[in-house]
Every structure is written in C-alpha cells, then in structure tokens.
N, C-alpha and C. Protein backbone atom coordinates (compact mmCIF):
# COMPACT_ATOMS: atom_id res chain seq x y z
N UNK A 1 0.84 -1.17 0.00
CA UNK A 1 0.00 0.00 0.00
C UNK A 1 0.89 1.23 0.00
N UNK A 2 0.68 2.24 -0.56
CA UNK A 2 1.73 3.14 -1.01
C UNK A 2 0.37 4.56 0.30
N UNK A 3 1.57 5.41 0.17
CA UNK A 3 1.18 6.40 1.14
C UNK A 3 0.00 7.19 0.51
N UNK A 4 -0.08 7.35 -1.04
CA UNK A 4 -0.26 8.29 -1.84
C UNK A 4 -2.52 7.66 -1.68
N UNK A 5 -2.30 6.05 -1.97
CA UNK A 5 -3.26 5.52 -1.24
C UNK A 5 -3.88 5.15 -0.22
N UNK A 6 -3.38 5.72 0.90
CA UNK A 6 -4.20 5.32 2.10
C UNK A 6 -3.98 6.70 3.13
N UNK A 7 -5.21 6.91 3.56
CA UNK A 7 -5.63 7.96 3.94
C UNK A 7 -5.19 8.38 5.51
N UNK A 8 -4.94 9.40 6.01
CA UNK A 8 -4.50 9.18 7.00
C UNK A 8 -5.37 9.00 8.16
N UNK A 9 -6.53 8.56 7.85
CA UNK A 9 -7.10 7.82 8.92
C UNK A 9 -6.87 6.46 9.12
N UNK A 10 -5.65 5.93 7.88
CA UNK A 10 -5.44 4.44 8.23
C UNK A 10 -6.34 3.61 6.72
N UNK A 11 -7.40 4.05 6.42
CA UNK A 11 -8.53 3.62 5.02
C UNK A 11 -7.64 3.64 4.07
N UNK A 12 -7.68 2.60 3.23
CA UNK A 12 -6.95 2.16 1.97
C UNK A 12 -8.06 2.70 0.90
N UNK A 13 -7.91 4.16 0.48
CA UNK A 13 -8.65 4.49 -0.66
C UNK A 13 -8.62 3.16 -1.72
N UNK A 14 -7.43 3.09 -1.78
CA UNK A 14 -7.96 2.00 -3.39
C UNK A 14 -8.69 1.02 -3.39
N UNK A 15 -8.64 -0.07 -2.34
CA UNK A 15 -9.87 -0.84 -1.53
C UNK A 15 -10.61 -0.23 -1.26
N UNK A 16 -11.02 0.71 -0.99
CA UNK A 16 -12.19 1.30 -0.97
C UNK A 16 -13.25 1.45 -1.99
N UNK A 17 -12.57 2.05 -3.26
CA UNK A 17 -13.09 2.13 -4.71
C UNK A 17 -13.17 0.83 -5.44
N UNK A 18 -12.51 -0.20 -4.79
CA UNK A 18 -12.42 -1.61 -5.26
C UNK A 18 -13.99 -1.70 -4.88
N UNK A 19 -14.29 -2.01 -3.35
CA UNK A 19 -15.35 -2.51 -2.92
C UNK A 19 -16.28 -1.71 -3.43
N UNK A 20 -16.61 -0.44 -3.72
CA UNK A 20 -17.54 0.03 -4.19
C UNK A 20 -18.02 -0.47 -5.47
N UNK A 21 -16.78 -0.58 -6.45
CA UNK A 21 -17.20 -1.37 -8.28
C UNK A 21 -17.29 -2.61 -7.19
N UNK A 22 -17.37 -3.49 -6.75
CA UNK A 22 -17.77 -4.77 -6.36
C UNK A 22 -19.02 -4.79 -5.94
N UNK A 23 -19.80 -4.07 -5.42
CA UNK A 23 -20.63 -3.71 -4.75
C UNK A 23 -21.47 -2.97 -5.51
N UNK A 24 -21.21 -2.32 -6.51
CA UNK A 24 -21.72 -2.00 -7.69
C UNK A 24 -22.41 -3.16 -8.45
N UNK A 25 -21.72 -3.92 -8.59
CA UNK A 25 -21.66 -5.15 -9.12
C UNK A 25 -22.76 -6.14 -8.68
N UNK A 26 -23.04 -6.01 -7.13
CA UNK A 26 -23.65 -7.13 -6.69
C UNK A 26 -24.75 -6.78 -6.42
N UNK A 27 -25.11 -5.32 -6.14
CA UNK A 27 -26.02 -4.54 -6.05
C UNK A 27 -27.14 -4.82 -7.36
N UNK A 28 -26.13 -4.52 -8.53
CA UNK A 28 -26.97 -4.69 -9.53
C UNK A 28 -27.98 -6.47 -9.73
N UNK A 29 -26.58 -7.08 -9.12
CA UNK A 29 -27.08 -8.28 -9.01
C UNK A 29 -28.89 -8.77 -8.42
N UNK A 30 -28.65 -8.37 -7.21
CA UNK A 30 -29.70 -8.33 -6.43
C UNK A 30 -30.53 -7.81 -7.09
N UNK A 31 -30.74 -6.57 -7.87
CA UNK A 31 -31.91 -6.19 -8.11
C UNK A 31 -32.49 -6.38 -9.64
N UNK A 32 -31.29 -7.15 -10.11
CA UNK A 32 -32.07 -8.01 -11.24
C UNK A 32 -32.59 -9.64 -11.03
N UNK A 33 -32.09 -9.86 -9.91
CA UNK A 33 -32.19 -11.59 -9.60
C UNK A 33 -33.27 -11.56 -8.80
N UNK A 34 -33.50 -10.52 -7.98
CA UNK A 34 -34.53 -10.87 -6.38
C UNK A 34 -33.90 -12.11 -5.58
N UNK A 35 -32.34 -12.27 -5.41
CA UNK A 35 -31.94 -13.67 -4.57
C UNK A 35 -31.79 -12.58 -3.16
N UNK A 36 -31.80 -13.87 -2.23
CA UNK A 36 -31.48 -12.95 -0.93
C UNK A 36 -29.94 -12.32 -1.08
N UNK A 37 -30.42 -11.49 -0.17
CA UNK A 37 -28.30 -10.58 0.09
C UNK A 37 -27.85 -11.48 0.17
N UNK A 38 -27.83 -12.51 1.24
CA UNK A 38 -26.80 -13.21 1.77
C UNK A 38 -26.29 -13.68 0.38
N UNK A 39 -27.37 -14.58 -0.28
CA UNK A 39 -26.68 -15.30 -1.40
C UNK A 39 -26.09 -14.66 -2.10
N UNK A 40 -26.50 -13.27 -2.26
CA UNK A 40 -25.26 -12.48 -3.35
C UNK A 40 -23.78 -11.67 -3.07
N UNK A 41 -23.35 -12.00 -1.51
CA UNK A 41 -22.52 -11.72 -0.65
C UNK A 41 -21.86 -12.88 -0.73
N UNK A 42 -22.56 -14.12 -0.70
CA UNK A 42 -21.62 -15.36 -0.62
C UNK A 42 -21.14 -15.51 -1.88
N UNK A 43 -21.85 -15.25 -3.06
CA UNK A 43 -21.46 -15.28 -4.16
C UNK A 43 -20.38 -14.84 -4.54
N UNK A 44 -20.65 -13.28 -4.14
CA UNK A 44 -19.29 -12.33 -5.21
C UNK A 44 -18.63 -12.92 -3.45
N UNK A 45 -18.26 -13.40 -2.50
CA UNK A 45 -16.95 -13.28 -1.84
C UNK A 45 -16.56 -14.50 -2.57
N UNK A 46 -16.82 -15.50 -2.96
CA UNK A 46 -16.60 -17.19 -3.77
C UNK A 46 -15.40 -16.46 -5.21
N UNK A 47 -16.54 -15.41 -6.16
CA UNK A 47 -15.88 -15.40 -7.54
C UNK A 47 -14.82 -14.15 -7.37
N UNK A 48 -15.33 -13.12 -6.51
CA UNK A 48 -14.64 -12.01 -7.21
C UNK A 48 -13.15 -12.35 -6.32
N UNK A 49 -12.39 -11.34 -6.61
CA UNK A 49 -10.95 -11.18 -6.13
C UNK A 49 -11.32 -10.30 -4.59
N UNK A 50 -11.73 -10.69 -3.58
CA UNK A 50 -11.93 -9.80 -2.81
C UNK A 50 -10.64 -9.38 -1.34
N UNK A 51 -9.78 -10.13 -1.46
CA UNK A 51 -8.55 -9.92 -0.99
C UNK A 51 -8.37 -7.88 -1.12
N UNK A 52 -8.39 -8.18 -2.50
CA UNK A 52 -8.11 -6.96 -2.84
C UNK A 52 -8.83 -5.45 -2.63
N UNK A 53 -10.13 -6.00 -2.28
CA UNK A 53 -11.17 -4.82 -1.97
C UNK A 53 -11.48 -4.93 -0.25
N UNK A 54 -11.93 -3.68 0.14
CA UNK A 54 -11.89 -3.66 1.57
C UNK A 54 -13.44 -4.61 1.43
N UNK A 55 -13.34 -6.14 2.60
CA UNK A 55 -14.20 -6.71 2.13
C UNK A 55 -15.70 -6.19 3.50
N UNK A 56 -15.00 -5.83 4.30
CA UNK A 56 -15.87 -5.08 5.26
C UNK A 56 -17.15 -3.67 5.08
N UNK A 57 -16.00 -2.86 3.77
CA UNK A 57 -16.68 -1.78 3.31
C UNK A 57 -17.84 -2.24 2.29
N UNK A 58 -17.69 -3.85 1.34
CA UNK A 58 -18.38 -3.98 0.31
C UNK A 58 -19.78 -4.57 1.30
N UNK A 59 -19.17 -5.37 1.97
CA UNK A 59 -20.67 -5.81 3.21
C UNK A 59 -21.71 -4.95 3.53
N UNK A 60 -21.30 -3.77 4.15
CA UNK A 60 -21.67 -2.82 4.61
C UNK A 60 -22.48 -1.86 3.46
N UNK A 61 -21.77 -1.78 2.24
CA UNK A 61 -22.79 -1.35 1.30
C UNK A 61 -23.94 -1.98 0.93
N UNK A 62 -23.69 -3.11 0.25
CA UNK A 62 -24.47 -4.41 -0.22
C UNK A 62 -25.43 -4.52 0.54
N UNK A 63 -25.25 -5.35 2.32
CA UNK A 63 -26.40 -5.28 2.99
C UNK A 63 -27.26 -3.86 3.25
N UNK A 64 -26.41 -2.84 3.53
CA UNK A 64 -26.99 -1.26 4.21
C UNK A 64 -28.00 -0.98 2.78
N UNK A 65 -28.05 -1.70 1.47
CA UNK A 65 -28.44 -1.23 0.71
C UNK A 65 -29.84 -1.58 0.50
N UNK A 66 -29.29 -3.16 0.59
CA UNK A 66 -30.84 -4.26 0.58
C UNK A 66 -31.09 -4.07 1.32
N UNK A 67 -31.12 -3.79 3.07
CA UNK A 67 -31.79 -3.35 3.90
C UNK A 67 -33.05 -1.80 4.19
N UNK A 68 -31.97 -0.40 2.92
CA UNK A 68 -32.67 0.50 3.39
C UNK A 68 -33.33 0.79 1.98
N UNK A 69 -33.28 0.20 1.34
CA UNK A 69 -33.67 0.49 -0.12
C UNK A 69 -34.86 1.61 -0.01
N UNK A 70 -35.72 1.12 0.67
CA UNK A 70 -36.87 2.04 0.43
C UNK A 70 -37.17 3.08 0.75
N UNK A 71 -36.35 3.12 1.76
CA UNK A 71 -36.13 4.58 2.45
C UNK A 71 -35.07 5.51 1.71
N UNK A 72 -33.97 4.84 0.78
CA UNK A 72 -33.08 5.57 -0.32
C UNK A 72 -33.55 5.94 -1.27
N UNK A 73 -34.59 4.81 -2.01
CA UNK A 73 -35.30 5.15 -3.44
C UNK A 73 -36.29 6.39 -2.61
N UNK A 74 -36.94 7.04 -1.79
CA UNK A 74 -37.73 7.68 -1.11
C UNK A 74 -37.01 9.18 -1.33
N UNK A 75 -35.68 9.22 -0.37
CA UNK A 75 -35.22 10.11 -0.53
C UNK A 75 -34.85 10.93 -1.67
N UNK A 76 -34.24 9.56 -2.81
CA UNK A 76 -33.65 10.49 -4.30
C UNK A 76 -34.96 10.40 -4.83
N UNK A 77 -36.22 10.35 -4.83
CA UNK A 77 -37.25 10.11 -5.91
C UNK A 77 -37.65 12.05 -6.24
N UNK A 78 -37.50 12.49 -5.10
CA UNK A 78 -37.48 13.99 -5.52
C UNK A 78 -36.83 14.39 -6.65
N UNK A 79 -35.58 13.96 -7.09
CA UNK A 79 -34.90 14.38 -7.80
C UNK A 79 -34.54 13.35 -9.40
N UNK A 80 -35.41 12.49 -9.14
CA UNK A 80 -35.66 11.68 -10.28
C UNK A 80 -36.43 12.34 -11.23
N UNK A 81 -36.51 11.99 -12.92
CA UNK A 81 -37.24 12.44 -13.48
C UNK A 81 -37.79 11.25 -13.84
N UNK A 82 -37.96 10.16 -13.43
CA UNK A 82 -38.83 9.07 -13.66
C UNK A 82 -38.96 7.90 -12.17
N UNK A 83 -39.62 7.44 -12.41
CA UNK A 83 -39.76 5.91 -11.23
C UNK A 83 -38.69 5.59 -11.16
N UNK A 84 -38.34 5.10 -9.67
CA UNK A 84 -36.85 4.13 -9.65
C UNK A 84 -36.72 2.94 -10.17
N UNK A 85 -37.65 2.50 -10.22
CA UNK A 85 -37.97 1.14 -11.03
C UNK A 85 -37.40 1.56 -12.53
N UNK A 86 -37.68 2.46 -12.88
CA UNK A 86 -37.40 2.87 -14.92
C UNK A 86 -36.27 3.44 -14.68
N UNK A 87 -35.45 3.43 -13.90
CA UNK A 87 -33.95 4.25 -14.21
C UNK A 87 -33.22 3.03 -14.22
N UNK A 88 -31.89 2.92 -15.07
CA UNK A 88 -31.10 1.78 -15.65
C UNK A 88 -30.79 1.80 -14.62
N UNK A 89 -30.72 -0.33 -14.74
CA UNK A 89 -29.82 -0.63 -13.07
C UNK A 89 -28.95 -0.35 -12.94
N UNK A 90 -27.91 -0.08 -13.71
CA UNK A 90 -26.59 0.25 -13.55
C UNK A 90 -26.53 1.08 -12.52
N UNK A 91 -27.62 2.80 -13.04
CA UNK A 91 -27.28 4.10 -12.75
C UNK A 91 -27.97 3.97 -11.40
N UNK A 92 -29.11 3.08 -10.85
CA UNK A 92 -29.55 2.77 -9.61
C UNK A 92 -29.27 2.05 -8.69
N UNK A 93 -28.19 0.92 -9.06
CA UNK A 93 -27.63 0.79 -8.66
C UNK A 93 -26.43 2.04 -7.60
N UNK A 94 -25.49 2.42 -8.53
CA UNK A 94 -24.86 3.54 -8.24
C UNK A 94 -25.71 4.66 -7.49
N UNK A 95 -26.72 4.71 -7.46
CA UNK A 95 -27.74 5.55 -6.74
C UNK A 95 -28.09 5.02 -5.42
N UNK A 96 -27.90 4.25 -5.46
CA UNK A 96 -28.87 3.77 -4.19
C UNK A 96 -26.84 3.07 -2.93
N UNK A 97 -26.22 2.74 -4.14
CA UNK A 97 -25.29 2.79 -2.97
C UNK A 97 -24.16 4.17 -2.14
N UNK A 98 -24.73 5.15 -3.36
CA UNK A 98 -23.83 6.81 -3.10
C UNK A 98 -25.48 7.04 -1.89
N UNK A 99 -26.51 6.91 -2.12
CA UNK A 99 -27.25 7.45 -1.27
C UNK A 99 -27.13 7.14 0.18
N UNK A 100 -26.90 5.56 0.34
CA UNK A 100 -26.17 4.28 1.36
C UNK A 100 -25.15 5.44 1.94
N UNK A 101 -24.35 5.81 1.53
CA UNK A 101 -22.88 6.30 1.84
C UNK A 101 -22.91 7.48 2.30
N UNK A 102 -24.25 8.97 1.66
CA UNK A 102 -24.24 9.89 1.89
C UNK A 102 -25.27 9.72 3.52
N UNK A 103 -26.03 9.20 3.60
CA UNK A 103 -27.05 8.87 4.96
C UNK A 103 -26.50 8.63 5.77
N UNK A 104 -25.64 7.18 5.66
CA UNK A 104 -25.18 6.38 6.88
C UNK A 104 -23.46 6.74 6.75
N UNK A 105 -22.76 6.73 6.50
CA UNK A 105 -21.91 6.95 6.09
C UNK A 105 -21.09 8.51 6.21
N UNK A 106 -21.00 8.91 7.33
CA UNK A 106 -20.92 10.45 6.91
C UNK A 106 -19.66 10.73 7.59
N UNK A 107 -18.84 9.50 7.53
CA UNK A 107 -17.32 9.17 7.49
C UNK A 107 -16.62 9.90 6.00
N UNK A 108 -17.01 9.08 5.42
CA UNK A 108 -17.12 9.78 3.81
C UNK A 108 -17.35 10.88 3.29
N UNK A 109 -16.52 11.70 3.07
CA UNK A 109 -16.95 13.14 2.32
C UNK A 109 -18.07 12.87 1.23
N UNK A 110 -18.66 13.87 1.30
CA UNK A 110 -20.04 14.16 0.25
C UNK A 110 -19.55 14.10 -1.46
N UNK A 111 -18.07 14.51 -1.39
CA UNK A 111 -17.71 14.96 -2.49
C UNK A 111 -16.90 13.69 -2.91
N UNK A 112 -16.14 13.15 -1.89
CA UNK A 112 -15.54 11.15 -2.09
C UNK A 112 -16.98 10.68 -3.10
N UNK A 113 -17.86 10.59 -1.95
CA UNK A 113 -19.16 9.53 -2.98
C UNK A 113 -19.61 9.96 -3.90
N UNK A 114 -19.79 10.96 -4.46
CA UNK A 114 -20.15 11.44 -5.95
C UNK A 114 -19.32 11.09 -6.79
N UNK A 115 -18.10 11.52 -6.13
CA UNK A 115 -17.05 11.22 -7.26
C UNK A 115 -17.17 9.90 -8.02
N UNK A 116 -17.01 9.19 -6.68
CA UNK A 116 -17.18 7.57 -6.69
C UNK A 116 -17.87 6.93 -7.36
N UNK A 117 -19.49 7.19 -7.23
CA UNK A 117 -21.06 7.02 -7.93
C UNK A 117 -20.56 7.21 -9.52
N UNK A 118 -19.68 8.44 -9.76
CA UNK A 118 -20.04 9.16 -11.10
C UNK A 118 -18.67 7.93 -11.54
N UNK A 119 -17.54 7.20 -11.40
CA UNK A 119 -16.43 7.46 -11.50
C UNK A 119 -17.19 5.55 -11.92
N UNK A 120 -17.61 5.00 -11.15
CA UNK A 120 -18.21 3.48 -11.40
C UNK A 120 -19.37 3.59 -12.14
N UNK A 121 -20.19 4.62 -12.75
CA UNK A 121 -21.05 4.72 -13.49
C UNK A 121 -20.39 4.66 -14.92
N UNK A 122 -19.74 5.67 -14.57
CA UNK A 122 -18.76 5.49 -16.27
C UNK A 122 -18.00 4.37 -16.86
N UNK A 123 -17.93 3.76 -15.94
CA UNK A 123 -17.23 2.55 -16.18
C UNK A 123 -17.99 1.06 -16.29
N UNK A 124 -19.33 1.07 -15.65
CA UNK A 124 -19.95 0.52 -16.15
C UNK A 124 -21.44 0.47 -16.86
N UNK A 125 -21.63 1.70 -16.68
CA UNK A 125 -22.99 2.34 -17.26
C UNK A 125 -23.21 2.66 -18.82
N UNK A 126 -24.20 3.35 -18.82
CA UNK A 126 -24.65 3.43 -20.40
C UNK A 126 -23.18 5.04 -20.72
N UNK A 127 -23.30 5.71 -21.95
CA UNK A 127 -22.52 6.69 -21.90
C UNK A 127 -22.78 8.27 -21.23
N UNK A 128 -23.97 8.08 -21.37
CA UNK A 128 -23.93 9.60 -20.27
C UNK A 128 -24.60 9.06 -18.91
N UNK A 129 -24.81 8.08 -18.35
CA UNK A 129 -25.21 8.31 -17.12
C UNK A 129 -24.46 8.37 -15.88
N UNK A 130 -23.19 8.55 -15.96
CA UNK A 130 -22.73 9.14 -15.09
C UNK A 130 -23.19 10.68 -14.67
N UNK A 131 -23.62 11.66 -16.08
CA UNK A 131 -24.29 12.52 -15.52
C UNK A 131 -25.67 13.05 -14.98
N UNK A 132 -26.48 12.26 -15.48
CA UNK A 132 -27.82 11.76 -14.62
C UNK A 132 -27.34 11.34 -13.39
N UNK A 133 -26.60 10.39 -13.04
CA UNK A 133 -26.21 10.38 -11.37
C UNK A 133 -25.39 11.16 -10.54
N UNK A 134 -24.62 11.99 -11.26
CA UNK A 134 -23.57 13.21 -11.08
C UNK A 134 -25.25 14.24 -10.12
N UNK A 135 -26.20 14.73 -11.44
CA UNK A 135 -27.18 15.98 -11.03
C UNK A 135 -27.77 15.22 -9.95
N UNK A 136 -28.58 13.86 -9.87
CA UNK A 136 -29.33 13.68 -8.91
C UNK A 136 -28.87 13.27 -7.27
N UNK A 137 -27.41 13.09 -7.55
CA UNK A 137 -26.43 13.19 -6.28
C UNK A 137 -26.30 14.33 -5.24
N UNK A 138 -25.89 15.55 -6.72
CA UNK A 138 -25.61 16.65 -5.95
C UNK A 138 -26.65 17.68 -5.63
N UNK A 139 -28.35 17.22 -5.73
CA UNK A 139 -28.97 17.79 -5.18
C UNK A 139 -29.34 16.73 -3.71
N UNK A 140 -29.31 15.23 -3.73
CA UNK A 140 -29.36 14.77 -2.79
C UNK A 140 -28.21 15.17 -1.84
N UNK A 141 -27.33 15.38 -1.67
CA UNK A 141 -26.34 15.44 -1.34
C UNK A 141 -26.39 16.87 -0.25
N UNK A 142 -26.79 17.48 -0.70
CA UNK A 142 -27.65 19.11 -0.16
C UNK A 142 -28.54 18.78 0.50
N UNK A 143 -29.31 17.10 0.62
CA UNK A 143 -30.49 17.55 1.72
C UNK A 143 -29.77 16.17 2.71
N UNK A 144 -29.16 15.27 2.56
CA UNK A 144 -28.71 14.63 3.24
C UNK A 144 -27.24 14.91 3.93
N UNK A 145 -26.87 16.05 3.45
CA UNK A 145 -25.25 16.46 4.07
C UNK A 145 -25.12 18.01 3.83
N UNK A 146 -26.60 18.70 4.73
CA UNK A 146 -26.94 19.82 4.05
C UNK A 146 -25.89 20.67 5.04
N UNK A 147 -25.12 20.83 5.95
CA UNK A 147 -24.05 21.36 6.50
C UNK A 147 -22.59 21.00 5.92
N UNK A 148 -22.41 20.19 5.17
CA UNK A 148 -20.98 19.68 4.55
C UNK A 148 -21.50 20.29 3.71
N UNK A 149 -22.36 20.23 3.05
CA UNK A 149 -22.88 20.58 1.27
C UNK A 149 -23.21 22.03 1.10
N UNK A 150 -23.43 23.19 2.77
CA UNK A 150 -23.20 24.29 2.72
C UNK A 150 -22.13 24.56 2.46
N UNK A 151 -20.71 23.89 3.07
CA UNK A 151 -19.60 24.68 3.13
C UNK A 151 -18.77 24.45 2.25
N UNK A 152 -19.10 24.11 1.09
CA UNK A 152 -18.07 23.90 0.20
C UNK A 152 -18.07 25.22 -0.59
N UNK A 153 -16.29 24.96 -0.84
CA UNK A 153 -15.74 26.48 -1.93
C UNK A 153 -16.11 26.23 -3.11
C-alpha cells in the first residue's frame, strides 16, 4: 500500500473504490435476480478477487443497501425524473449505494461519494449516465449532508 493511497485515517482508498465497483456489481445483481443478500454476498466473496477490496466496506454497502432500499429510493425520488424502477440498473444501482454512503456513512466526504457514484457509473454504465447520477447526487447530497454541502468552496 503506497502512502499516496491510504488515507491518513489508516482507510486504503484504493480498496475502498475496489469494494464500491464490487458492490456496484452485486447490487446490480440483487436487483435483477430478487436472490437474498446473503446469497449475493456469498457469491461475489466465492468469484470475485476480494482480498483486494476492503471486504468489510463492500458488506456494509451491499447489505446497508438491501436493507434501506426504500427509504433511499424515497429520498432520491425527488430528484428523479422518472420511477426508480425505470432508471437503468446500472445508474440505480450507483444511486442507491452513493445514497447508502451519503445517509449512513458520513465518514465519507459528500464529495468522495459522488465522485465515486459518477467514477463506477462510467465505467460501467450506459454513456452519459454518469451525468444523470452526477445531477441527482448533488442535489441529494444538499439535503442529506446539508451542513458539509453548505460549506463547500
């Protein structure tokens, strides 16, 4: 682990962004399969490379996700221009785990998880929806981290 990656709270940014595309990944899983979490936790820890990703942080998304779903799709639906159900899983995916991160999560800068959301959208999403999740972030982002999301320069 090089200095340049790990934060000085001790957090291995790059495992970090690992578990998030993993978690990206399994997220989407779940909500195209309807299998329980567990099974899709046991799954991607079986196939993926998870040595390499913080495997604590991908848990914590994955379940915090399937657990609060409804209360996340609730919050960003303000700022949707359609049903959460009709927005690509990819980009709801990525939505629903930056929302995970901005709620519970407030370890995490406001401006880390966007990045993050927008940064695994592009990489596995359609071609512009990183910016559909970029706008509907950074108005969520203002009501869930509305004192961090005041003070920025």
């Amino acid at each position: 682990m090089t200095a340049a990656s790990q934060h000085p709270s001790g957090v291995d940014l790059a495992a970090r962004s690992r578990a998030r595309r993993r978690a990206l990944q399994a997220v989407y899983a779940w909500q195209l399969s309807g299998t329980r979490i567990d099974g899709v936790v046991a799954q991607f820890r079986h196939e993926q490379d998870m040595q390499i990703a913080d495997l604590e942080y991908f848990e914590d998304l994955v379940r915090g996700v399937a657990r609060e779903h409804a209360e996340l799709d609730a919050a960003m639906t303000p700022f949707l221009d359609r049903e959460v159900d009709r927005v690509d899983p990819i980009e709801r995916a990525a939505l629903r785990i930056a929302a995970y991160e901005l709620r519970y999560r407030v370890d995490v800068p406001y401006r880390v998880v966007i990045n993050e959301a927008v940064e695994t959208t592009k990489r596995f999403g359609s071609e512009h929806g990183h910016t559909y999740v970029n706008g509907v972030l950074d108005k969520l982002a203002g009501v869930l981290r509305g004192a961090e999301y005041a003070s920025r320069s």
